[in-house]
PDB file of N, CA and C in Angstrom:
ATOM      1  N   UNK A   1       0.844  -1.186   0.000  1.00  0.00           N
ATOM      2  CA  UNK A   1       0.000   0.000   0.000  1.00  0.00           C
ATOM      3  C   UNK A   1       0.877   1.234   0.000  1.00  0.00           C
ATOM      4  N   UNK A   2       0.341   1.985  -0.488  1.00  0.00           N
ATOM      5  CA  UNK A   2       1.205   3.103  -0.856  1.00  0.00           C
ATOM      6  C   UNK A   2       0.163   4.476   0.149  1.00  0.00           C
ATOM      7  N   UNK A   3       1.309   5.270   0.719  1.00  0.00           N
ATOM      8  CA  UNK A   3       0.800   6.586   1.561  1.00  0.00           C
ATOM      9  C   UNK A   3      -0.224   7.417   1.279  1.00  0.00           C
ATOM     10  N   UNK A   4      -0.343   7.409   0.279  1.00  0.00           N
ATOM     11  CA  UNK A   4      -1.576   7.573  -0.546  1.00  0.00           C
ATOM     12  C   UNK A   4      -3.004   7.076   0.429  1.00  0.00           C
ATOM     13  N   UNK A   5      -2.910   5.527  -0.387  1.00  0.00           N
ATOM     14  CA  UNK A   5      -3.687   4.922  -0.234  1.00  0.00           C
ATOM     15  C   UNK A   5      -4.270   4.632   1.399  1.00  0.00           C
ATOM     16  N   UNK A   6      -3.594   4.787   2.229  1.00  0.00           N
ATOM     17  CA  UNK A   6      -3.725   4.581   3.375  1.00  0.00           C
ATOM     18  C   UNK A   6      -4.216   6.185   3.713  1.00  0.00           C
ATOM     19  N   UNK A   7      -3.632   7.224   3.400  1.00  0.00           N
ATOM     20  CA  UNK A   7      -4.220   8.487   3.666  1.00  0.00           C
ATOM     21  C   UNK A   7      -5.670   8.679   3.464  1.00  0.00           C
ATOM     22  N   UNK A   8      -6.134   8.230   1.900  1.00  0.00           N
ATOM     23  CA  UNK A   8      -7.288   8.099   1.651  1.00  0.00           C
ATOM     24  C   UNK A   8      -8.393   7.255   2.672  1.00  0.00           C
ATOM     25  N   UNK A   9      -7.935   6.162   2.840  1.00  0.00           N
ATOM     26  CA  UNK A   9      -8.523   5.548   3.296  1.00  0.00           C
ATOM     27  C   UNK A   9      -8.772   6.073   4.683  1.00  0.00           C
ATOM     28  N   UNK A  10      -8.272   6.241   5.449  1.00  0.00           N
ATOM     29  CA  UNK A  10      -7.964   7.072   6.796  1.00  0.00           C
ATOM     30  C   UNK A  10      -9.247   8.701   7.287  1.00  0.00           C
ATOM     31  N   UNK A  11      -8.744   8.892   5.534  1.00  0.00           N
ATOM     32  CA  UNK A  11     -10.194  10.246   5.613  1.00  0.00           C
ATOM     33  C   UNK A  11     -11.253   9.917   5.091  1.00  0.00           C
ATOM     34  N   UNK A  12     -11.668   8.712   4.648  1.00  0.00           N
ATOM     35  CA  UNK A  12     -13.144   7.764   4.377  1.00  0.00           C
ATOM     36  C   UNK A  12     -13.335   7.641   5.360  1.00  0.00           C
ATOM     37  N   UNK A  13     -12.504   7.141   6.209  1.00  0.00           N
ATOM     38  CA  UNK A  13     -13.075   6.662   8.078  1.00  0.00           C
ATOM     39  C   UNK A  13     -13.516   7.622   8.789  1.00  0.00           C
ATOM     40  N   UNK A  14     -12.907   8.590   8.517  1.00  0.00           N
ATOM     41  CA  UNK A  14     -12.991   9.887   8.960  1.00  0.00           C
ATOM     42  C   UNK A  14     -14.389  10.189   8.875  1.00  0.00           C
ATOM     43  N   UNK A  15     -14.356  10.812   7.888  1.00  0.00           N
ATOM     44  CA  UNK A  15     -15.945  11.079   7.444  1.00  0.00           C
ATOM     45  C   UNK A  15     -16.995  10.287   7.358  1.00  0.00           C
ATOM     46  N   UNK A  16     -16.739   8.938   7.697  1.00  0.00           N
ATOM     47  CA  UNK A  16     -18.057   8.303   7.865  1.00  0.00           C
ATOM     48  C   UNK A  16     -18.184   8.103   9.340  1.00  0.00           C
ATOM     49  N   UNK A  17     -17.222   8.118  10.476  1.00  0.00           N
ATOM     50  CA  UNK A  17     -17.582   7.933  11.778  1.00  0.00           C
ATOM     51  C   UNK A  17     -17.586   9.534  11.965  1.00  0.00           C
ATOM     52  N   UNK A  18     -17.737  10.425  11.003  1.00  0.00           N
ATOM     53  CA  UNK A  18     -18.333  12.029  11.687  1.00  0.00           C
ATOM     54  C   UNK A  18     -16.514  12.631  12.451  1.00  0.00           C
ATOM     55  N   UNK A  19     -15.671  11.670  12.067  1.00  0.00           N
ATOM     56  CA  UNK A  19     -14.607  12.745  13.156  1.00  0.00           C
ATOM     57  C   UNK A  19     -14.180  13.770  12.328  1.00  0.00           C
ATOM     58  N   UNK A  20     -14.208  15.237  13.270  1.00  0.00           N
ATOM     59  CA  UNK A  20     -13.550  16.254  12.415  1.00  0.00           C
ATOM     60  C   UNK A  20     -13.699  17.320  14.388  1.00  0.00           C
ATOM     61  N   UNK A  21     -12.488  18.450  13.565  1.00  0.00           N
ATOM     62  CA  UNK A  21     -12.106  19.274  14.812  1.00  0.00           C
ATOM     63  C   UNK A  21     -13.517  20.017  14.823  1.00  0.00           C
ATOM     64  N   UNK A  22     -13.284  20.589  16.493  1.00  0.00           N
ATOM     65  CA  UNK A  22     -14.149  21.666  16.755  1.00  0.00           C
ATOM     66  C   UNK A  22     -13.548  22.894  17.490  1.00  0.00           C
ATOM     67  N   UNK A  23     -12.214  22.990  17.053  1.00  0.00           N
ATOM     68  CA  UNK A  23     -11.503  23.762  17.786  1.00  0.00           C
ATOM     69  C   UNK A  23     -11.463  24.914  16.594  1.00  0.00           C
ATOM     70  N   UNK A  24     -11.474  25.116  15.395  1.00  0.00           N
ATOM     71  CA  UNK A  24     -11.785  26.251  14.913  1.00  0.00           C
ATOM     72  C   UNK A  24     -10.705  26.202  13.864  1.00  0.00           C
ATOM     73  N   UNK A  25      -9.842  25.122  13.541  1.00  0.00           N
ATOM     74  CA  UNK A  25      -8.211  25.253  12.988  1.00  0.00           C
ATOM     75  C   UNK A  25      -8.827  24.532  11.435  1.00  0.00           C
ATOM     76  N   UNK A  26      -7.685  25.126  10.591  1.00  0.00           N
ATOM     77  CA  UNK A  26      -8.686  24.818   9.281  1.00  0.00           C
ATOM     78  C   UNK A  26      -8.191  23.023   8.311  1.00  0.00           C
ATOM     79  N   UNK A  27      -7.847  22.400   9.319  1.00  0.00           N
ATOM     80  CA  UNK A  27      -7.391  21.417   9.022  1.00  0.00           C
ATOM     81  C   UNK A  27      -7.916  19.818   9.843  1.00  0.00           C
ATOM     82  N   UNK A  28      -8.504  19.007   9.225  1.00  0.00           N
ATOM     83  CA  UNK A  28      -9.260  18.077   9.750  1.00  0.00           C
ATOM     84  C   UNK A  28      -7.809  16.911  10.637  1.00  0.00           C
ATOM     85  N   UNK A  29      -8.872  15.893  11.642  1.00  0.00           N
ATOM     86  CA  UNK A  29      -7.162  15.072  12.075  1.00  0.00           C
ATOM     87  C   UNK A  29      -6.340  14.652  10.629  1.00  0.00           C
ATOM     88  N   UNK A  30      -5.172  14.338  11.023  1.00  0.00           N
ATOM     89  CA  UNK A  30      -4.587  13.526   9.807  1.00  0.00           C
ATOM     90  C   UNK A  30      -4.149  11.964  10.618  1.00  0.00           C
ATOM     91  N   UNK A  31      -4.146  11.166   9.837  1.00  0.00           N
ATOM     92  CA  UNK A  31      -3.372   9.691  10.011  1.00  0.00           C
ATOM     93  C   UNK A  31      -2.504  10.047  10.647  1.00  0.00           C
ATOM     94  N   UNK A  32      -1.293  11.146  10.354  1.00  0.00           N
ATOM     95  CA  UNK A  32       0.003  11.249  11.521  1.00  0.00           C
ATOM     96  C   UNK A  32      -0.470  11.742  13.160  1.00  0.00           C
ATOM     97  N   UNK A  33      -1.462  12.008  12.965  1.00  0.00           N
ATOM     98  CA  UNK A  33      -1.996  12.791  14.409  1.00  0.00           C
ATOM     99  C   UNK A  33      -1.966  11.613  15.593  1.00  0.00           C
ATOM    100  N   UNK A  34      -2.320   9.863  14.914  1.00  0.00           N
ATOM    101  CA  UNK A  34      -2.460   8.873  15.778  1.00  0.00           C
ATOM    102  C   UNK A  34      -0.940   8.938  16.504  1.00  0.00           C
ATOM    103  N   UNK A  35      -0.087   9.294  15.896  1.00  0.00           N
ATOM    104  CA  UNK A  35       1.506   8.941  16.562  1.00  0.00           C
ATOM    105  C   UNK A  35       1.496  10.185  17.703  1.00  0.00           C
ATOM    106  N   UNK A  36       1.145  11.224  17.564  1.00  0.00           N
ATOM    107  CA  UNK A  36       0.977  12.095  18.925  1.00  0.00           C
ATOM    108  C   UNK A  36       0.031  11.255  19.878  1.00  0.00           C
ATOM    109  N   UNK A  37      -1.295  10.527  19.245  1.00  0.00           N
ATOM    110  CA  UNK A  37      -2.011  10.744  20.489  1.00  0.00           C
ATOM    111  C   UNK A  37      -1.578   9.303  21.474  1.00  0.00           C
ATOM    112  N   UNK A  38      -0.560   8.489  20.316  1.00  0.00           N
ATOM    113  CA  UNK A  38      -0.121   7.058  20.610  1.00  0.00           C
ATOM    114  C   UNK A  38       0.982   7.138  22.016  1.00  0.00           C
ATOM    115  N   UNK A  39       1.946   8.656  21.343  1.00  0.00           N
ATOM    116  CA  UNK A  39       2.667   8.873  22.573  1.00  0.00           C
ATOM    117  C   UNK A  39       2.507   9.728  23.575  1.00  0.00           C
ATOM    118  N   UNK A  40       1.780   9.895  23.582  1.00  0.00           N
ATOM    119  CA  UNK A  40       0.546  11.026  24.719  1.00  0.00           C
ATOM    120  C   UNK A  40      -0.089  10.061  25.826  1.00  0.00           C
ATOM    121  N   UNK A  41      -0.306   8.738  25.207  1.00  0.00           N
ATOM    122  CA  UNK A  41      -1.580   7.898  25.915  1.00  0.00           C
ATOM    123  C   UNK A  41      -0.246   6.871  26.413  1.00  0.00           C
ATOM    124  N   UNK A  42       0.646   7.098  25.599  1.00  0.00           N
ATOM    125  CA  UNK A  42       1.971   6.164  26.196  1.00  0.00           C
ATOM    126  C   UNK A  42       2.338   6.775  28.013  1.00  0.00           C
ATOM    127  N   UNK A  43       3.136   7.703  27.736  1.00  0.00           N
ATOM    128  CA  UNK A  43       3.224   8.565  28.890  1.00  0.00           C
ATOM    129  C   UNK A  43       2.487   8.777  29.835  1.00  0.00           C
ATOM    130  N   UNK A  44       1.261   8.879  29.733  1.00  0.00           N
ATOM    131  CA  UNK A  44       0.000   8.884  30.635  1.00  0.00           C
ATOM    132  C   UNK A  44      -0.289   7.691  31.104  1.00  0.00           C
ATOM    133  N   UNK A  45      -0.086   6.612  30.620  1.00  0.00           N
ATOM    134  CA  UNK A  45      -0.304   5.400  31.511  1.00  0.00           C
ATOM    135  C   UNK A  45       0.910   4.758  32.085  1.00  0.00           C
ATOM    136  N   UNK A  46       2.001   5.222  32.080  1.00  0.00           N
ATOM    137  CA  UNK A  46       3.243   4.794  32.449  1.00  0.00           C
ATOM    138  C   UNK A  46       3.454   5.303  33.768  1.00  0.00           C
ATOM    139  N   UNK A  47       2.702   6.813  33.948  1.00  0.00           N
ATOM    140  CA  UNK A  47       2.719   7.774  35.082  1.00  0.00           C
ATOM    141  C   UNK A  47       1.272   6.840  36.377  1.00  0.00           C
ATOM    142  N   UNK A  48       0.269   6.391  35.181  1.00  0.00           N
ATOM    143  CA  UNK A  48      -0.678   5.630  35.981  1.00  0.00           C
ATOM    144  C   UNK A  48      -0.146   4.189  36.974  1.00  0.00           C
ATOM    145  N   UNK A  49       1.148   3.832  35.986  1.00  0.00           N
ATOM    146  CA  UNK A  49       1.748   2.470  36.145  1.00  0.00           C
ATOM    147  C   UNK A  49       2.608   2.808  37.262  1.00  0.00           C
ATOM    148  N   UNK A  50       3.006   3.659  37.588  1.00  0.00           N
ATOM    149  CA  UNK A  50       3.890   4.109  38.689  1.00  0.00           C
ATOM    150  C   UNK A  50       6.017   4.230  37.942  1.00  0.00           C
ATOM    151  N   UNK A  51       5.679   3.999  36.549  1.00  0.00           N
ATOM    152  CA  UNK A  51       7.012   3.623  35.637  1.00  0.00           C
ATOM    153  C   UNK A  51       8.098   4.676  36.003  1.00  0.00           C
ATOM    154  N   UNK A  52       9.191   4.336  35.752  1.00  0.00           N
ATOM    155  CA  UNK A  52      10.513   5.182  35.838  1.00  0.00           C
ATOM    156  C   UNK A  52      10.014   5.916  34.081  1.00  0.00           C
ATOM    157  N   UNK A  53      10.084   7.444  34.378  1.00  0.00           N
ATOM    158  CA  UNK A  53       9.552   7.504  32.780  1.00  0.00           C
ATOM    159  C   UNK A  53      10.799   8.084  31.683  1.00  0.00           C
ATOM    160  N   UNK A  54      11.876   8.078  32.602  1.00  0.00           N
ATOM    161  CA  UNK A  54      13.377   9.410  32.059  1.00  0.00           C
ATOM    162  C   UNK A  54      13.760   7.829  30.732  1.00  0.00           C
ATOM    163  N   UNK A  55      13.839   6.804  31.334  1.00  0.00           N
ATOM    164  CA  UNK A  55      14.608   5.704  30.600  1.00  0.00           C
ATOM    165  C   UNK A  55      13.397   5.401  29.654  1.00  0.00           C
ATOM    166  N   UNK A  56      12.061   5.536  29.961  1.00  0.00           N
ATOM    167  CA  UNK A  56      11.061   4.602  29.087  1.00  0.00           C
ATOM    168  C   UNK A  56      11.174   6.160  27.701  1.00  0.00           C
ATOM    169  N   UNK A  57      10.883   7.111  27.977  1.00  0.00           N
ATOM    170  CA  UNK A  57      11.228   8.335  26.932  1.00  0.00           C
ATOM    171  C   UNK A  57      12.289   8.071  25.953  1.00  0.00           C
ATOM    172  N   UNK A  58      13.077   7.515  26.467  1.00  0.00           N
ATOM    173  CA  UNK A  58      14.659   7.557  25.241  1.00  0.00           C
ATOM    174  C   UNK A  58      13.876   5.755  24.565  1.00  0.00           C
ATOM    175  N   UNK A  59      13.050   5.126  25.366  1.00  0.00           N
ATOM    176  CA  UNK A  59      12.413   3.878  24.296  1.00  0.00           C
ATOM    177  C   UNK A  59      11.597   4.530  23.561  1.00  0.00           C
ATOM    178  N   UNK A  60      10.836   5.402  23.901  1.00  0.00           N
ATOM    179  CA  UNK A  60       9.384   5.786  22.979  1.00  0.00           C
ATOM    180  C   UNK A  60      10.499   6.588  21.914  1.00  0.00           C
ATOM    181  N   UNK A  61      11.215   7.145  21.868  1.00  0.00           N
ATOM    182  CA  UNK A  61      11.674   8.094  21.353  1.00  0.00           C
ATOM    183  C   UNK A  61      12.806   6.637  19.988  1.00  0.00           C
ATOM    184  N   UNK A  62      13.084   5.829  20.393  1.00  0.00           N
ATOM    185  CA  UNK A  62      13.169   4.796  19.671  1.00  0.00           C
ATOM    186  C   UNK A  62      12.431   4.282  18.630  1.00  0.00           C
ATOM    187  N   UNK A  63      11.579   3.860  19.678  1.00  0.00           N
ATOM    188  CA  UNK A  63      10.195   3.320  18.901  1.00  0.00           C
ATOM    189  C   UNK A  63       9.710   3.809  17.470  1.00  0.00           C
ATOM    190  N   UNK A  64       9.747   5.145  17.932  1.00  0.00           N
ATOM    191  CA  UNK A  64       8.905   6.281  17.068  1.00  0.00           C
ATOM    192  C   UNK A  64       9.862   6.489  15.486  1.00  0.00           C
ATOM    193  N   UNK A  65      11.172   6.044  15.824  1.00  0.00           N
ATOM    194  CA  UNK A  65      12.513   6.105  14.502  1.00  0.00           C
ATOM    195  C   UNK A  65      13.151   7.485  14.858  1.00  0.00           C
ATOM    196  N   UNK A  66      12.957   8.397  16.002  1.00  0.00           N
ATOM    197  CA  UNK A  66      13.802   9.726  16.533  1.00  0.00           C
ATOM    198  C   UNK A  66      14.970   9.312  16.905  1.00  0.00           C
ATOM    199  N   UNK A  67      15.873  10.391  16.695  1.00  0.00           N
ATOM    200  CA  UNK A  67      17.440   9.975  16.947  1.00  0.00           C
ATOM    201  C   UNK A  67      17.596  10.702  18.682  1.00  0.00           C
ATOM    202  N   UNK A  68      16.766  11.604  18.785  1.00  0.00           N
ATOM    203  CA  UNK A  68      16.911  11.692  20.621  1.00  0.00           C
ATOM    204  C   UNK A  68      15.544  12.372  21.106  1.00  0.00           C
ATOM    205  N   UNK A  69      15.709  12.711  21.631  1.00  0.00           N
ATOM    206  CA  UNK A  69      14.359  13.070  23.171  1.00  0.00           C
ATOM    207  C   UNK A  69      13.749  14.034  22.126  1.00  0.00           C
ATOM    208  N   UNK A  70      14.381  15.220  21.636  1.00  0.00           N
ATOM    209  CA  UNK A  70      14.135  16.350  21.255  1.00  0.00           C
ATOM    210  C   UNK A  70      12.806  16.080  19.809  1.00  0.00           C
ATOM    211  N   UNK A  71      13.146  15.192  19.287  1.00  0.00           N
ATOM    212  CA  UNK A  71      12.536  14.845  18.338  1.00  0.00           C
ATOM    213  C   UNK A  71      10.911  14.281  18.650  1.00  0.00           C
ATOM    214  N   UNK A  72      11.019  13.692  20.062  1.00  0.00           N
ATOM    215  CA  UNK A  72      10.151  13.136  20.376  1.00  0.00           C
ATOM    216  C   UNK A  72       8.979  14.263  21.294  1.00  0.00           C
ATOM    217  N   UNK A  73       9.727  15.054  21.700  1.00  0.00           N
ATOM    218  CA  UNK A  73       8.505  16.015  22.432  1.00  0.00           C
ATOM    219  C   UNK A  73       7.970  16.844  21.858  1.00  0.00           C
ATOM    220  N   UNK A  74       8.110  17.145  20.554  1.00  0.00           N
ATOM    221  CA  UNK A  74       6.782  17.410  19.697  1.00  0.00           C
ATOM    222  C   UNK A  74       5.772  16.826  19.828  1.00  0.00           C
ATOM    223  N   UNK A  75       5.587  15.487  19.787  1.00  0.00           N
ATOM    224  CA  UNK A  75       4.271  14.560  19.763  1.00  0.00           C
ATOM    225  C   UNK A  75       3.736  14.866  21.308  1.00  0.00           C
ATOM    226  N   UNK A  76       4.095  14.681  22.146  1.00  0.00           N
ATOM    227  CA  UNK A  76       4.079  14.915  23.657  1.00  0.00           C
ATOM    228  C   UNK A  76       2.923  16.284  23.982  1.00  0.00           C
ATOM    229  N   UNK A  77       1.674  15.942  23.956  1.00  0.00           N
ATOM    230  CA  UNK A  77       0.812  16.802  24.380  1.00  0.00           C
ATOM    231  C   UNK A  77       0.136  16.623  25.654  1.00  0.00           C
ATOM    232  N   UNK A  78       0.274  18.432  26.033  1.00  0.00           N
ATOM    233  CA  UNK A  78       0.165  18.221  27.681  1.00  0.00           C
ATOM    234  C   UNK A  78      -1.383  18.428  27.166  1.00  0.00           C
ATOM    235  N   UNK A  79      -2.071  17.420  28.252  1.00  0.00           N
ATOM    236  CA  UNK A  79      -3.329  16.906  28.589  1.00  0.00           C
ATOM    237  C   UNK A  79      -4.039  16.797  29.902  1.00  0.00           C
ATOM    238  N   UNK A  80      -5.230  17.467  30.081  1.00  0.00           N
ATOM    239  CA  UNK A  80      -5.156  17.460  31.376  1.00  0.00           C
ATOM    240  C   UNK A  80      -4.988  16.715  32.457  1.00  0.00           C
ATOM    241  N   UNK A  81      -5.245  15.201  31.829  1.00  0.00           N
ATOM    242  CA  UNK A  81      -4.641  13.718  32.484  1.00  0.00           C
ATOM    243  C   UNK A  81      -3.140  13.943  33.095  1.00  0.00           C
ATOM    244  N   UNK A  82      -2.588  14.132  31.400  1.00  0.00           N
ATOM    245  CA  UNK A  82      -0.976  14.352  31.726  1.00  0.00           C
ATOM    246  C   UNK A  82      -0.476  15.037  32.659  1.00  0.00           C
ATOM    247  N   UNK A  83      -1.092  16.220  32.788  1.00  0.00           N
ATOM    248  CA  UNK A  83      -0.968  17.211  34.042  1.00  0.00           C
ATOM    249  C   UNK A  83      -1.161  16.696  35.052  1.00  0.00           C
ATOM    250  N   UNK A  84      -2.144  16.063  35.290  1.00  0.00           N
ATOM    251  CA  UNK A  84      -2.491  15.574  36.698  1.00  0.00           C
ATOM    252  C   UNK A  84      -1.981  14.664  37.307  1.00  0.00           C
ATOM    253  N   UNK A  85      -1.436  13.708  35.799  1.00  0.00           N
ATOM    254  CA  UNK A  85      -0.456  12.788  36.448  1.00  0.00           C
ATOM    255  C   UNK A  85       0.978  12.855  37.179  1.00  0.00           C
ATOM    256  N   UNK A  86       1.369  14.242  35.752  1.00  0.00           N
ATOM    257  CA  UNK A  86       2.793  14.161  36.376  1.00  0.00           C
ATOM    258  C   UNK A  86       2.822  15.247  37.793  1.00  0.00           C
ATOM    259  N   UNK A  87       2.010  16.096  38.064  1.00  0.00           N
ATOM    260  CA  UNK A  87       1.570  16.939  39.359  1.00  0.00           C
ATOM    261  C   UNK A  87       1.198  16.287  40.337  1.00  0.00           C
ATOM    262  N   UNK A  88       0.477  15.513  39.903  1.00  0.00           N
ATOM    263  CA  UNK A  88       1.136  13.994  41.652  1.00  0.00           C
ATOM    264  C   UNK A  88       2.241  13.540  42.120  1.00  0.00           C
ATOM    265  N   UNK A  89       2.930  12.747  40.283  1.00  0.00           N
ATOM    266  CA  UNK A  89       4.025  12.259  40.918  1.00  0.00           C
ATOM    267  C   UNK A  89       5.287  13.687  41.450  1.00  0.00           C
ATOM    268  N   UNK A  90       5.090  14.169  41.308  1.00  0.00           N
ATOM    269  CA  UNK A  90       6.217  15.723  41.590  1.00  0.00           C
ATOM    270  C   UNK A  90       5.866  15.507  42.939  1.00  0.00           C
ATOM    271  N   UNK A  91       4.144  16.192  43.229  1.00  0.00           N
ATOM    272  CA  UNK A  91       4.479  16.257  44.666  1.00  0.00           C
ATOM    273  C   UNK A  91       4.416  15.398  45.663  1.00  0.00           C
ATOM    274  N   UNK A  92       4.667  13.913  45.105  1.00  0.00           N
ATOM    275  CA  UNK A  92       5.148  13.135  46.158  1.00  0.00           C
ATOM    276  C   UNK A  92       6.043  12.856  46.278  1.00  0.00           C
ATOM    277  N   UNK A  93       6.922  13.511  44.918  1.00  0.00           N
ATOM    278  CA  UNK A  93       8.701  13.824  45.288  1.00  0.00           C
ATOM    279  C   UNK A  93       8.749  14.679  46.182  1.00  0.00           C
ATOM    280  N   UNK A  94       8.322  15.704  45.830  1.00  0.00           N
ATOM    281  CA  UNK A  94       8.536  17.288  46.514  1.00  0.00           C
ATOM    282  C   UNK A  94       8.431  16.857  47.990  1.00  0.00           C
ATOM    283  N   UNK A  95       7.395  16.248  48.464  1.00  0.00           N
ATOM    284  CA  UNK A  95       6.963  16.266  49.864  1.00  0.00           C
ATOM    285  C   UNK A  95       7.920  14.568  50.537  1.00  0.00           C
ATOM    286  N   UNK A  96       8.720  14.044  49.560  1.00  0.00           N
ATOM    287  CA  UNK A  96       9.690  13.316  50.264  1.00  0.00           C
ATOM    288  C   UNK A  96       9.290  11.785  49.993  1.00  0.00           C
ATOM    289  N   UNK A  97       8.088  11.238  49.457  1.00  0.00           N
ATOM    290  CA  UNK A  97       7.666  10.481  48.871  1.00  0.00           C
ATOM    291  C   UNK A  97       8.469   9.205  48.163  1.00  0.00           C
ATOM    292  N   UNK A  98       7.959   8.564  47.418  1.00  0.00           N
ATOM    293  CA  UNK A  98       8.562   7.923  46.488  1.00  0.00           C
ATOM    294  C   UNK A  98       9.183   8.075  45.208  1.00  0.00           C
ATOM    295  N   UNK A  99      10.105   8.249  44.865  1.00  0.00           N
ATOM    296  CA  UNK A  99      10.739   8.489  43.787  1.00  0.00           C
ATOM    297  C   UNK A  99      11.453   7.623  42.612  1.00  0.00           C
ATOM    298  N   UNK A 100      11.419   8.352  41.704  1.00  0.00           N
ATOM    299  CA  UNK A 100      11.830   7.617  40.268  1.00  0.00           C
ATOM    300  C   UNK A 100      12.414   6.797  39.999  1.00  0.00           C
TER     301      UNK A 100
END
């Protein structure tokens, strides 16, 4: 299959399960958007898992074909999950807790 073809196909799905933004931006999701929300939902359950996340980052950042971190925190959208997750684990560093 060719990028194409998978693009197409991707915005058939699209438009028949109704997904499209409501945020006002003039561009509908794309197929690459799944790799943000893949490593978004990565991170967020790793923080749920209680994971060391400094070493699992340089894997996702693997995974993904990035040559280091930097490449990878583009995809990395703060979410209000994400927030909440990593604002726990902080302040149960901060306050002497368990740590990484």
């Amino acid at each position: 299959m060719t990028r194409g073809t998978v693009e197409r196909a991707f915005r058939k799905l699209c438009v028949a399960a109704e997904v499209k933004r409501t945020d006002g931006t003039g561009y509908e999701p794309r197929l690459h958007d799944l790799r943000h929300a893949m490593a978004t939902h990565c991170l967020v359950s790793w923080y749920r898992q209680g994971r060391e996340i400094q070493s699992r980052l340089s894997q996702l950042s693997a995974y993904l074909g990035h040559l280091d971190l930097a490449g990878t925190q583009k995809y990395l959208t703060m979410t209000p999950e994400l927030r909440e997750q990593a604002s726990a684990r902080f302040a149960r560093y901060a306050l002497g807790g368990a740590h990484e």
